[in-house]
Protein backbone atom coordinates (compact mmCIF):
# COMPACT_ATOMS: atom_id res chain seq x y z
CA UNK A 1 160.27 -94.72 9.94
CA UNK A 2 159.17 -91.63 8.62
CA UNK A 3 157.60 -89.39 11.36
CA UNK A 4 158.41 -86.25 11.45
CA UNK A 5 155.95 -84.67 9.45
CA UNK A 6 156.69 -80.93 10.00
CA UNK A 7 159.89 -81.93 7.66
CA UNK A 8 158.01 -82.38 4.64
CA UNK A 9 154.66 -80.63 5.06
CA UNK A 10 155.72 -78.30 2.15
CA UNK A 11 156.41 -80.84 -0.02
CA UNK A 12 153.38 -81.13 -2.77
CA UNK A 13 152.30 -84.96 -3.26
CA UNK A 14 153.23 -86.93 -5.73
CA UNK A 15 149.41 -87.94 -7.15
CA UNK A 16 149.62 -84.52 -8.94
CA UNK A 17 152.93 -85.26 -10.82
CA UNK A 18 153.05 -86.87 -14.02
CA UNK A 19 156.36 -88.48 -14.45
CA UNK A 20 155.61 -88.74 -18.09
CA UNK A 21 155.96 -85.27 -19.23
CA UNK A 22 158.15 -82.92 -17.98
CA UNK A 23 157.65 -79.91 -15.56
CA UNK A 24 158.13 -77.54 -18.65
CA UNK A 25 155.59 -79.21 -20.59
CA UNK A 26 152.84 -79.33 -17.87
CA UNK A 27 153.52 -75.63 -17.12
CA UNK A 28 152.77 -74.54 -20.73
CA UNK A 29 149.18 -76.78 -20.96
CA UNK A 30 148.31 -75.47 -17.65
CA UNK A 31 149.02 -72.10 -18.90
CA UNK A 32 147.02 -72.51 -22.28
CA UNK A 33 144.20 -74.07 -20.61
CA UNK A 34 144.18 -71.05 -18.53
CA UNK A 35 143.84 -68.95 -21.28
CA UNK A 36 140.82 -70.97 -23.02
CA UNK A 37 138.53 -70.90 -20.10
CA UNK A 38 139.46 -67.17 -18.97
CA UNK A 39 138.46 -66.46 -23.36
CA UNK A 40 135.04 -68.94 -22.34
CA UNK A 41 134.17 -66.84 -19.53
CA UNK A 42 134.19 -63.48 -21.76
CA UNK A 43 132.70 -65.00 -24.48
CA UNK A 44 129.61 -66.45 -22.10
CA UNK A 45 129.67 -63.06 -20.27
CA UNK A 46 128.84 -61.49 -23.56
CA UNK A 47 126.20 -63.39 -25.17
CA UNK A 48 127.06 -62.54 -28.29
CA UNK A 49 125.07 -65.53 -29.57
CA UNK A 50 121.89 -64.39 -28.94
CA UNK A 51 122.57 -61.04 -30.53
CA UNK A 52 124.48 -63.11 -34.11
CA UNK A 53 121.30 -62.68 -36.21
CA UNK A 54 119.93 -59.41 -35.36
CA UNK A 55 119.68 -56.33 -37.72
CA UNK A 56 119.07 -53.02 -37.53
CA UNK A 57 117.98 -52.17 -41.56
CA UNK A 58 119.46 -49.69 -43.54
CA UNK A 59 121.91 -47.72 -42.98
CA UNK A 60 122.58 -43.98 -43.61
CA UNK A 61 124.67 -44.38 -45.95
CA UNK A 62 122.93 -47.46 -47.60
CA UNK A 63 119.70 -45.49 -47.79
CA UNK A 64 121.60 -42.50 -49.25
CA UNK A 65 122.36 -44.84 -52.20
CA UNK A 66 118.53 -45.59 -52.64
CA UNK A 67 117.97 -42.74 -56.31
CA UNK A 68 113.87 -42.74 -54.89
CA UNK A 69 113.52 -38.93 -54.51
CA UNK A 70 109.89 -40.41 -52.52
CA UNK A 71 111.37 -42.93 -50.65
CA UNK A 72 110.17 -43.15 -47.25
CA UNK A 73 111.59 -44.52 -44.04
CA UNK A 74 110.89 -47.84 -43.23
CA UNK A 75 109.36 -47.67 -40.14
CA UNK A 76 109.12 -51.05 -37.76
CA UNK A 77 105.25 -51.38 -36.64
CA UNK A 78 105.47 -54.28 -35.06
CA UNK A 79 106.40 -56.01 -31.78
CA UNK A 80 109.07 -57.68 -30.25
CA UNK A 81 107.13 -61.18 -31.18
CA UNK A 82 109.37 -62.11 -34.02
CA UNK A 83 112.81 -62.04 -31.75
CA UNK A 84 111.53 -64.85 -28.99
CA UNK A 85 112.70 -67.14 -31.14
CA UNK A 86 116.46 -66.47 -30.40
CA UNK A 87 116.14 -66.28 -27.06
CA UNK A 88 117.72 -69.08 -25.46
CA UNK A 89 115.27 -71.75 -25.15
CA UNK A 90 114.36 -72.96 -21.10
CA UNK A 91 113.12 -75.94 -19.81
CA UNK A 92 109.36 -75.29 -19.38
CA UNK A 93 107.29 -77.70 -17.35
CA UNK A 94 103.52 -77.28 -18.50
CA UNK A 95 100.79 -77.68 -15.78
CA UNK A 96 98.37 -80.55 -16.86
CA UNK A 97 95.36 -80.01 -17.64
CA UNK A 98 92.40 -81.12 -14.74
CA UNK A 99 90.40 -84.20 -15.97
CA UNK A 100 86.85 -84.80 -16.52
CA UNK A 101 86.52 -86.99 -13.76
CA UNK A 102 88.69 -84.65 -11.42
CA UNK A 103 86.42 -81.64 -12.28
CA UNK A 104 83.16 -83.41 -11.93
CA UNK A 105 83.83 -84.83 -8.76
CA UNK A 106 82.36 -82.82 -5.80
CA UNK A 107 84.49 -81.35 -2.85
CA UNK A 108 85.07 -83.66 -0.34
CA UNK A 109 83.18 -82.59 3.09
CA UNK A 110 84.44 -80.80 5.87
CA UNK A 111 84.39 -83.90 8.07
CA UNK A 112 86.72 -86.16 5.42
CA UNK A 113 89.49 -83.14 5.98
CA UNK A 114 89.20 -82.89 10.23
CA UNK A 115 89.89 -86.62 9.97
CA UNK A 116 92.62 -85.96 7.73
CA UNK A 117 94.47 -83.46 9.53
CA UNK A 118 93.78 -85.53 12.69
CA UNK A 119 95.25 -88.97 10.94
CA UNK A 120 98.72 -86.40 10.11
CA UNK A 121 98.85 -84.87 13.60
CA UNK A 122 98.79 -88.00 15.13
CA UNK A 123 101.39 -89.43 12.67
CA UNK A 124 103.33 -86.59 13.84
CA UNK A 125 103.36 -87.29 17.63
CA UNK A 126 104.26 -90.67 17.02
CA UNK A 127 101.04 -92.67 17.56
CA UNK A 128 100.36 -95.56 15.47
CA UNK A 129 103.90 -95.71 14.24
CA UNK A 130 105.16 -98.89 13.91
CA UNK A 131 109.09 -99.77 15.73
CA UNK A 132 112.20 -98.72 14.19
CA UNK A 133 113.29 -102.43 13.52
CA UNK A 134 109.98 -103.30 12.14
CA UNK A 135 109.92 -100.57 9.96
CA UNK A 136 113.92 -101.36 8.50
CA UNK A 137 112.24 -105.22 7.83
CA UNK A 138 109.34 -103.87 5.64
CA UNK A 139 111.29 -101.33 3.91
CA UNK A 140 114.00 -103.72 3.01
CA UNK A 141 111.26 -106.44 2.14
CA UNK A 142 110.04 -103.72 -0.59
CA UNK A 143 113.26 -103.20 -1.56
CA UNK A 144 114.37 -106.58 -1.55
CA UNK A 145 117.51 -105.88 0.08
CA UNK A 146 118.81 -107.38 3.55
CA UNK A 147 117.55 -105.62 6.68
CA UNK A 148 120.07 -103.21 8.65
CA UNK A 149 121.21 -105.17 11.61
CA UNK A 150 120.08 -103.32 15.11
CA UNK A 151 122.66 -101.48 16.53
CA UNK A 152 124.67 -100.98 13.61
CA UNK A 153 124.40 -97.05 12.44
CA UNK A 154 124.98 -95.43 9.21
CA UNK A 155 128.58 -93.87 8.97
CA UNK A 156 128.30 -90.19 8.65
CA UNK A 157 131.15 -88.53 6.74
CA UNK A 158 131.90 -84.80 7.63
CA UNK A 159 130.98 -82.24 5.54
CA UNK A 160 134.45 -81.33 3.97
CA UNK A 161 135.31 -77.29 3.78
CA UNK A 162 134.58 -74.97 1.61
CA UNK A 163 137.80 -73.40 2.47
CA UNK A 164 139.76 -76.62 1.73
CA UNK A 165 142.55 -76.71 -0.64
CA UNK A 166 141.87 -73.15 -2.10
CA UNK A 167 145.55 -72.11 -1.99
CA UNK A 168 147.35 -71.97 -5.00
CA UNK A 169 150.29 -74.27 -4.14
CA UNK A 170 153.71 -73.95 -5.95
CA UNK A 171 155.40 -77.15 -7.37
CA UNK A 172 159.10 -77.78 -6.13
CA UNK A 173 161.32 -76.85 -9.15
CA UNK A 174 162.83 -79.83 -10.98
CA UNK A 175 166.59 -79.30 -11.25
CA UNK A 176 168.70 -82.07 -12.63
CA UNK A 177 172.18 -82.42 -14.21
CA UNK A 178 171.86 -81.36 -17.95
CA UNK A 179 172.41 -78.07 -20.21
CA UNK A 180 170.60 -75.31 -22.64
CA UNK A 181 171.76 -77.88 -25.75
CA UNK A 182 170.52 -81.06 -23.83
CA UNK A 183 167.09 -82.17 -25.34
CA UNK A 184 163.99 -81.27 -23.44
CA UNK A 185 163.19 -84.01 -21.02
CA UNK A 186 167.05 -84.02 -19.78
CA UNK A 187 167.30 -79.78 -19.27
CA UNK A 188 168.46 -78.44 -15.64
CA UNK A 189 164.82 -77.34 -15.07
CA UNK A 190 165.41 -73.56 -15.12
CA UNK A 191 162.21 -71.88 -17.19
CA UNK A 192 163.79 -71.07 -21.02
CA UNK A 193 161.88 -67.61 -20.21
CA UNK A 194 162.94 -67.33 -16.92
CA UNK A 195 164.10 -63.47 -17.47
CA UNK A 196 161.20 -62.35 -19.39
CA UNK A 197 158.01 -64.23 -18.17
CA UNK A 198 158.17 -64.70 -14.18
CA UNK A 199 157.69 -62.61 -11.17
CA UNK A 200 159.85 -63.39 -8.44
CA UNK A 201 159.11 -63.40 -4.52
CA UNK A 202 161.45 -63.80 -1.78
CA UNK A 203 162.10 -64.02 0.88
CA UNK A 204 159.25 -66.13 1.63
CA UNK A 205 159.02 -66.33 4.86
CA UNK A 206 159.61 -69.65 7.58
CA UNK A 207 155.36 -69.93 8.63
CA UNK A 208 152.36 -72.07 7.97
CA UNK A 209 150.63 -71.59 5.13
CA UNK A 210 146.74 -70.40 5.51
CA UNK A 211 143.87 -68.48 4.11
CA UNK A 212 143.23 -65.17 5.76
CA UNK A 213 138.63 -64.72 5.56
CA UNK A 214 137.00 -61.55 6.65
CA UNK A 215 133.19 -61.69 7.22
CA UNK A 216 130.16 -58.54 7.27
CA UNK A 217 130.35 -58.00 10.93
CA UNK A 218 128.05 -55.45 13.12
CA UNK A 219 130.64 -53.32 14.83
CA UNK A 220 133.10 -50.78 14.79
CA UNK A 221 136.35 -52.27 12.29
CA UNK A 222 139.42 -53.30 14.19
CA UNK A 223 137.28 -54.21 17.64
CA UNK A 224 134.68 -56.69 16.42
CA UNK A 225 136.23 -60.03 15.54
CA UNK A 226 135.89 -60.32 11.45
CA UNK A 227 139.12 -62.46 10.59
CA UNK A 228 139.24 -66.19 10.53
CA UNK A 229 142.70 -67.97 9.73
CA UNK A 230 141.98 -71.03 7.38
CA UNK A 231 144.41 -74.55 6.96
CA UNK A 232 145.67 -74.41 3.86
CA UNK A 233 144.68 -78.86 3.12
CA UNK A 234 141.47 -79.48 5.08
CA UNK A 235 140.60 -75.21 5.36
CA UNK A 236 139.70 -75.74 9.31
CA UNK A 237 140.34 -72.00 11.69
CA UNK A 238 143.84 -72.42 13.36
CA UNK A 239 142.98 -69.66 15.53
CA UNK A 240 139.98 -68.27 16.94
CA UNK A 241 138.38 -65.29 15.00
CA UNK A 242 140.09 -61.94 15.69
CA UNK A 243 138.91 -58.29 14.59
CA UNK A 244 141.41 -56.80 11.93
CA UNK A 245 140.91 -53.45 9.71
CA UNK A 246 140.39 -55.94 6.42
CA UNK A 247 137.40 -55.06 4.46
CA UNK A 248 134.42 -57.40 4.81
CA UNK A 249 134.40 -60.58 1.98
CA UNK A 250 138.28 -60.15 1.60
CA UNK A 251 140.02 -63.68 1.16
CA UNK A 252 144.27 -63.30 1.19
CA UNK A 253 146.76 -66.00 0.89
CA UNK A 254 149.06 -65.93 3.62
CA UNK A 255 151.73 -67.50 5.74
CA UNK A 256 151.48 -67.23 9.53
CA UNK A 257 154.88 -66.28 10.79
CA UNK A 258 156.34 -69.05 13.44
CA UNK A 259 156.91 -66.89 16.29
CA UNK A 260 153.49 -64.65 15.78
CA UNK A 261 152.93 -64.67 19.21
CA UNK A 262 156.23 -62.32 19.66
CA UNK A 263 156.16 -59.84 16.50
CA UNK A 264 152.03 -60.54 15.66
CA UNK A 265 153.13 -60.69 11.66
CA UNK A 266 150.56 -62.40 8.80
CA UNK A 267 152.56 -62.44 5.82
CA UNK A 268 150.38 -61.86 3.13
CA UNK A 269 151.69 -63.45 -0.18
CA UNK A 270 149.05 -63.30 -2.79
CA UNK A 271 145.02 -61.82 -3.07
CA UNK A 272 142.16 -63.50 -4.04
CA UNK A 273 139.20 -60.98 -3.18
CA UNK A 274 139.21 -57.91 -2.02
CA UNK A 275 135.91 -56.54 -0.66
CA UNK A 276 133.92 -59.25 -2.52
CA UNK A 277 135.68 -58.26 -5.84
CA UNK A 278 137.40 -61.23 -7.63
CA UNK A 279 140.99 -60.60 -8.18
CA UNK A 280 141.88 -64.48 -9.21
CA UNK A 281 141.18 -64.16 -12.38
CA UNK A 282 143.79 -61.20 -12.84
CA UNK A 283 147.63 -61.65 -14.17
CA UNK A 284 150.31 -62.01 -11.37
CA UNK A 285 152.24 -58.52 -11.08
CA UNK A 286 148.53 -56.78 -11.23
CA UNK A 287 147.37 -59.21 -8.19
CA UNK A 288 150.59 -58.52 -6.62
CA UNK A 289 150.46 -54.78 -6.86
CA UNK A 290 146.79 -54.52 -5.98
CA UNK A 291 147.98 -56.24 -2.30
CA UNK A 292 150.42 -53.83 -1.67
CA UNK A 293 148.42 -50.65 -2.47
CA UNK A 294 145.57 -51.86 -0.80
CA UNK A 295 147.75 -53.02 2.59
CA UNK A 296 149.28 -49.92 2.37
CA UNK A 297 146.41 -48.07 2.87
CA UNK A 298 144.67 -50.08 5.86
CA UNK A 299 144.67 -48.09 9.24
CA UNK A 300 146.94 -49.32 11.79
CA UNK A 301 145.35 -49.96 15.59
CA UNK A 302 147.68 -49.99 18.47
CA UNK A 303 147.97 -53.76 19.86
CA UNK A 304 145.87 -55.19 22.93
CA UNK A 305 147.80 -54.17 25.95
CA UNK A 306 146.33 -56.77 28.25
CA UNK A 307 148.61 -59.62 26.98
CA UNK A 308 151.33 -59.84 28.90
CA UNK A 309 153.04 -63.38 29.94
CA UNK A 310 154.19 -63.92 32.79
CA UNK A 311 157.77 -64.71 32.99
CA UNK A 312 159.92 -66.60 35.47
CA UNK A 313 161.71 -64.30 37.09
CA UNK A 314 163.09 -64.20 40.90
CA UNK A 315 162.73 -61.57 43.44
CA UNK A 316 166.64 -60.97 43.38
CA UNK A 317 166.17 -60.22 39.55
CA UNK A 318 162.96 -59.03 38.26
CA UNK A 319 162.43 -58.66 34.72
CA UNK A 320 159.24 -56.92 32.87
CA UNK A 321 156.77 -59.55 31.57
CA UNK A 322 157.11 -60.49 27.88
CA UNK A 323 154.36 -59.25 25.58
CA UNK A 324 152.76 -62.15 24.04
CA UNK A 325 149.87 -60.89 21.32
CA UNK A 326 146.56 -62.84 21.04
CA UNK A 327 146.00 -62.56 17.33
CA UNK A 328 148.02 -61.34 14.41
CA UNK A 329 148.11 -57.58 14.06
CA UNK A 330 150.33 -56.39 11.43
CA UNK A 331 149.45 -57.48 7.66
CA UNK A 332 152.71 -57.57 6.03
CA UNK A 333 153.23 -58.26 2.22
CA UNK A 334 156.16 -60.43 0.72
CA UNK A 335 158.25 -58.42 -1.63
CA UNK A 336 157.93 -59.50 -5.14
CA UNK A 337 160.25 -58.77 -8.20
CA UNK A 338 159.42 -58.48 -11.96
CA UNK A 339 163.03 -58.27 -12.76
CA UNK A 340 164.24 -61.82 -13.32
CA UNK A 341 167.03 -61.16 -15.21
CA UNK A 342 170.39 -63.91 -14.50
CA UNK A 343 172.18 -61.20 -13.72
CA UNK A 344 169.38 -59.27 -10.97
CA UNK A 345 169.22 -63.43 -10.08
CA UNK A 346 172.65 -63.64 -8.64
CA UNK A 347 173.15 -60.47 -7.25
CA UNK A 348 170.43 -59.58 -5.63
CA UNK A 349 167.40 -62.05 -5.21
CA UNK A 350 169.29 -65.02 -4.28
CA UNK A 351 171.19 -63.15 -1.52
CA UNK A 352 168.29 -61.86 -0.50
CA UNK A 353 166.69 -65.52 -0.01
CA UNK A 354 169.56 -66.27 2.44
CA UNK A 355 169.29 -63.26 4.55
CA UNK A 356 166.63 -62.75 7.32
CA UNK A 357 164.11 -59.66 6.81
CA UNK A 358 163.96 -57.10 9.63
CA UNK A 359 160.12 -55.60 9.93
CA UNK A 360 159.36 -52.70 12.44
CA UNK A 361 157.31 -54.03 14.95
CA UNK A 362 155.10 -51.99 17.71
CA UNK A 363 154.20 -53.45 20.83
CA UNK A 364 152.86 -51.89 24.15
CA UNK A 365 155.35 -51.25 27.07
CA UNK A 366 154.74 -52.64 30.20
CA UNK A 367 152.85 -50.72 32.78
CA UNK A 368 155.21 -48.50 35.25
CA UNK A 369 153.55 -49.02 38.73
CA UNK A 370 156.48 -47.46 40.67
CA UNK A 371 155.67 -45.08 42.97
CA UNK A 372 154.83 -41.91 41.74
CA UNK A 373 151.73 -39.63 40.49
CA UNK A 374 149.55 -40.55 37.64
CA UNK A 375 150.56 -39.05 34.81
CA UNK A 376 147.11 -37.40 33.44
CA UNK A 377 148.71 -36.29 30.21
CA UNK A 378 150.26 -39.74 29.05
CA UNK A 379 148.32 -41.77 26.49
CA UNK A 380 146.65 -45.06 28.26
CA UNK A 381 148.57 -47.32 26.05
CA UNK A 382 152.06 -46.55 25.85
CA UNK A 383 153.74 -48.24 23.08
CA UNK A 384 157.14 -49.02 22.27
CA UNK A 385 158.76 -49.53 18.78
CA UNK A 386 161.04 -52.66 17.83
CA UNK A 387 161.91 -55.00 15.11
CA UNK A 388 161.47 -58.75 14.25
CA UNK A 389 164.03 -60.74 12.44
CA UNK A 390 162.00 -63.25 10.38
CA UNK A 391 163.45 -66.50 9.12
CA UNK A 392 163.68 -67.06 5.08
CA UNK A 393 162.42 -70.00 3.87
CA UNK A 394 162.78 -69.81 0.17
CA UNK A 395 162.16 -68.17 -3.10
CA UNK A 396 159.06 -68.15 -5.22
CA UNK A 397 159.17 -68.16 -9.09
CA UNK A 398 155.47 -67.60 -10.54
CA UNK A 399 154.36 -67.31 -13.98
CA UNK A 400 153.53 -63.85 -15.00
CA UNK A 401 150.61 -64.43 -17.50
CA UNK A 402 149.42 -66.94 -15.08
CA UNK A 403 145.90 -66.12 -12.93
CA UNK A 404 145.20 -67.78 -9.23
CA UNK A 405 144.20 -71.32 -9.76
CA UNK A 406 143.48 -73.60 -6.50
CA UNK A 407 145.35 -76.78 -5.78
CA UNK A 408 149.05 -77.52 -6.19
CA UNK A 409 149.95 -75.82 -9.63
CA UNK A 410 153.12 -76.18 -12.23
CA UNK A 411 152.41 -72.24 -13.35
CA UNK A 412 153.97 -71.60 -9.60
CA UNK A 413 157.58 -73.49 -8.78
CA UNK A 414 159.10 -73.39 -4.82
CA UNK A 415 162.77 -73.22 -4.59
CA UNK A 416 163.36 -74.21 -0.85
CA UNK A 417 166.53 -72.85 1.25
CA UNK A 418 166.55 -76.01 3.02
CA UNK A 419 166.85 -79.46 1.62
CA UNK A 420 163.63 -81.86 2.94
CA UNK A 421 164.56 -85.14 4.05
CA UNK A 422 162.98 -87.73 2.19
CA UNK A 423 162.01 -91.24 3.20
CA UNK A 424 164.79 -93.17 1.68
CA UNK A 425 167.28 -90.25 3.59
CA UNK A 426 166.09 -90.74 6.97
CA UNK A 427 166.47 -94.31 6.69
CA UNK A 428 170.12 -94.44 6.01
CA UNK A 429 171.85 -94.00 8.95
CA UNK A 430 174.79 -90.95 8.84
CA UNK A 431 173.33 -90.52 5.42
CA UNK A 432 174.70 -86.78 4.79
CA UNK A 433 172.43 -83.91 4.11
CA UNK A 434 171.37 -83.19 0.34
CA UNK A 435 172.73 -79.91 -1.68
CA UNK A 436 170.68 -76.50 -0.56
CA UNK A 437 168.06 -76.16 -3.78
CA UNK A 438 168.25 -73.05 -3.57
CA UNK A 439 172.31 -73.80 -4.10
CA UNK A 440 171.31 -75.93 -6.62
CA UNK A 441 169.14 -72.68 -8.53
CA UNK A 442 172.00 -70.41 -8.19
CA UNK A 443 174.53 -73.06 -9.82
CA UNK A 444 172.35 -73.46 -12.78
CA UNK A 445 171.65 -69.78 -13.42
CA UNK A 446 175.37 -69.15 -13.15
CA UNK A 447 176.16 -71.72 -15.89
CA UNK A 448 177.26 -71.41 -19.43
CA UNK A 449 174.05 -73.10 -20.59
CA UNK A 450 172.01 -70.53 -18.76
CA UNK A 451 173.74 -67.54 -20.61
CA UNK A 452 172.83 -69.35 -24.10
CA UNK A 453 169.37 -69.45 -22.55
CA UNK A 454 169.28 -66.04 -22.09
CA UNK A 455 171.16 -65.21 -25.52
């Protein structure tokens, strides 16, 4: 039975995959109809319809041309009247006209209108109001439907996310046996422009993935909490909301690292807004180098020192408590490439998917209580400066011309490190484990067929 769920929770589902048309395929129609709505926006932005049949008159050098040695200017002395018409019509709701009958009749008195608001106030408090089961009969007389059996409530669905599904989530690359000079649907999978139209990032790191939301707070920035952490499928907080030196309406697509609670690292893999300004609709290597300018100049806070853990420890051997941070602290981006090339490929990207990345990491020292006098010129936090080793978990090939697009897209392709155990896998018992696809990647770039490719 298949259980184990945190083996496969990066695999995309299947309802998104068409099995009749290749990965290649899908990837170039998702890519054009990128490129028609981004060319809709602009031309809506513009309204250049409303301005198609408007002139200005003459010209200088049109009324040069006039021979009139009288010839006056043609001056405009009229309004603005005859351009309505190409306005862009609106849905106008005229307000009927009061009746004879309406008009003539008089006001009704004073006494007509205490009753009135008497009759309400009293329907408000609940007088005269006829039971709840009496009322469901009557209403479903007038209705003719059944009445709604007592006890029996109506099912109330919660109100899904607005958060949910917003990632853009990368497609597992589709590698199979074939060649550059194999026809289209029976190709190893490797992009024909893999060297000239992709941006490469690796090494993605081992983590969850999430959405990283800063909100307008009251408060001094990096002390009032600002920062939610969204789940990347239903877009609910993972954490509670921490304060963080992000800008206010930021949203960043991230991956929490696996032991945050040790190092305190959000890896920050892609932007979507930056201080309420809309980066999705920008190309990948701009998006990419906005996030690392922008990180790069956030100001860096020293780490709560009130979050110690205690360890277990004996009397015989005491050992200093193990810092364990509340919230992330450090906003570190993933490295990305623009240099694809087969041969950058195997020497250097695909090695560096293997290898764990080493991050400088500061965290405060434990508190010296030995016997002594106070130090009066030591800072109150005293920090100490380490490094993480953070697991790699794959590489990431995205499409260079491609924008941020929600959902589980073919214009972004995952090459795991590890292989993910599939249903049909875990039932077979001493069923070996499946070829590395990131082994896989580097066999097929190394080929023959891939150097015609590139050719």
């Amino acid at each position: 039975m298949f259980s184990d769920r945190k083996a496969s929770f990066k695999t995309p589902p299947s309802a998104v995959k068409e099995t009749h048309a290749s990965q290649e395929v899908r990837r170039n129609r998702a890519l054009e109809e990128q490129k028609r709505r981004r060319a809709e926006r602009i031309d809506s932005s513009r309204q250049l319809d409303i301005f198609a049949d408007l002139s200005l008159g003459l010209s200088d050098d049109e009324a040069g041309e006039n021979d009139d040695p009288n010839a006056q200017p043609n001056i405009v002395r009229h309004g603005i009247t005859p351009f309505a018409p190409m306005l862009p019509h609106t849905a106008t709701h005229p307000v009927p006209a009061p009746s004879t009958s309406e008009s003539a009749q008089p006001p009704a008195p004073e006494s007509s209108m205490t009753q009135e608001k008497k009759r309400s106030k009293n329907k408000r408090k609940g007088k005269g109001r006829a039971p709840q089961h009496q009322q469901d009969v009557s209403m479903a007389q007038d209705s003719g439907a059944p009445p709604r059996v007592a006890g029996k409530s109506k099912v109330k669905h919660p109100k899904p996310s607005k958060w949910a599904d917003k990632c853009m989530y990368a497609e597992l690359l589709e590698m199979r046996e074939g060649g550059f000079d194999a026809p289209g649907d029976l190709r190893d999978g490797i992009p024909d422009d893999i060297e000239t139209g992709w941006v490469a990032v690796t090494p993605v790191p081992a983590g969850k993935r999430c959405l990283a939301v800063t909100h307008q707070t009251s408060g001094i920035a990096g002390v009032v909490p600002n920062t939610t952490l969204r789940s990347r499928v239903l877009g609910k907080p993972l954490i509670k909301p921490f304060p963080s030196t992000l800008p206010p309406q930021t949203v960043l697509d991230c991956i929490l690292d696996d032991n945050w609670r040790d190092n305190g690292i959000l890896h920050v893999l892609d932007v979507v807004t930056w201080k309420g300004q809309d980066l999705g609709d920008c190309e990948t290597p701009f998006r990419f180098w906005w996030r690392d300018t922008r990180l790069s100049e956030l100001p860096s806070y020293p780490p709560p020192p009130n979050a110690f853990a205690p360890s277990a420890s004996s009397p015989a051997e005491p050992h200093p408590p193990r810092y364990q941070f509340p919230h992330p602290t450090a906003f570190v981006p993933i490295p990305y490439h623009t240099n694809t090339t087969l041969p950058n490929l195997l020497s250097t990207l695909i090695p560096l998917t293997r290898a764990p990345r080493i991050i400088p990491v500061t965290i405060p020292a434990p508190a010296d209580h030995g016997e002594g006098a106070m130090d009066l010129d030591a800072p109150l936090v005293q920090l100490q400066h380490t490094s993480a080793s953070v697991a790699p978990d794959g590489l990431l090939l995205y499409v260079a011309q491609a924008v941020y697009e929600p959902g589980t897209s073919p214009l972004s392709s995952w090459v795991p490190l590890r292989a993910y155990q599939t249903r049909e896998a875990l039932a077979q018992e001493g069923a070996s484990a499946d070829e590395s696809p990131l082994a896989v990647f580097e066999r097929y770039v190394s080929s023959p067929s891939a150097a015609g490719r590139a050719s």
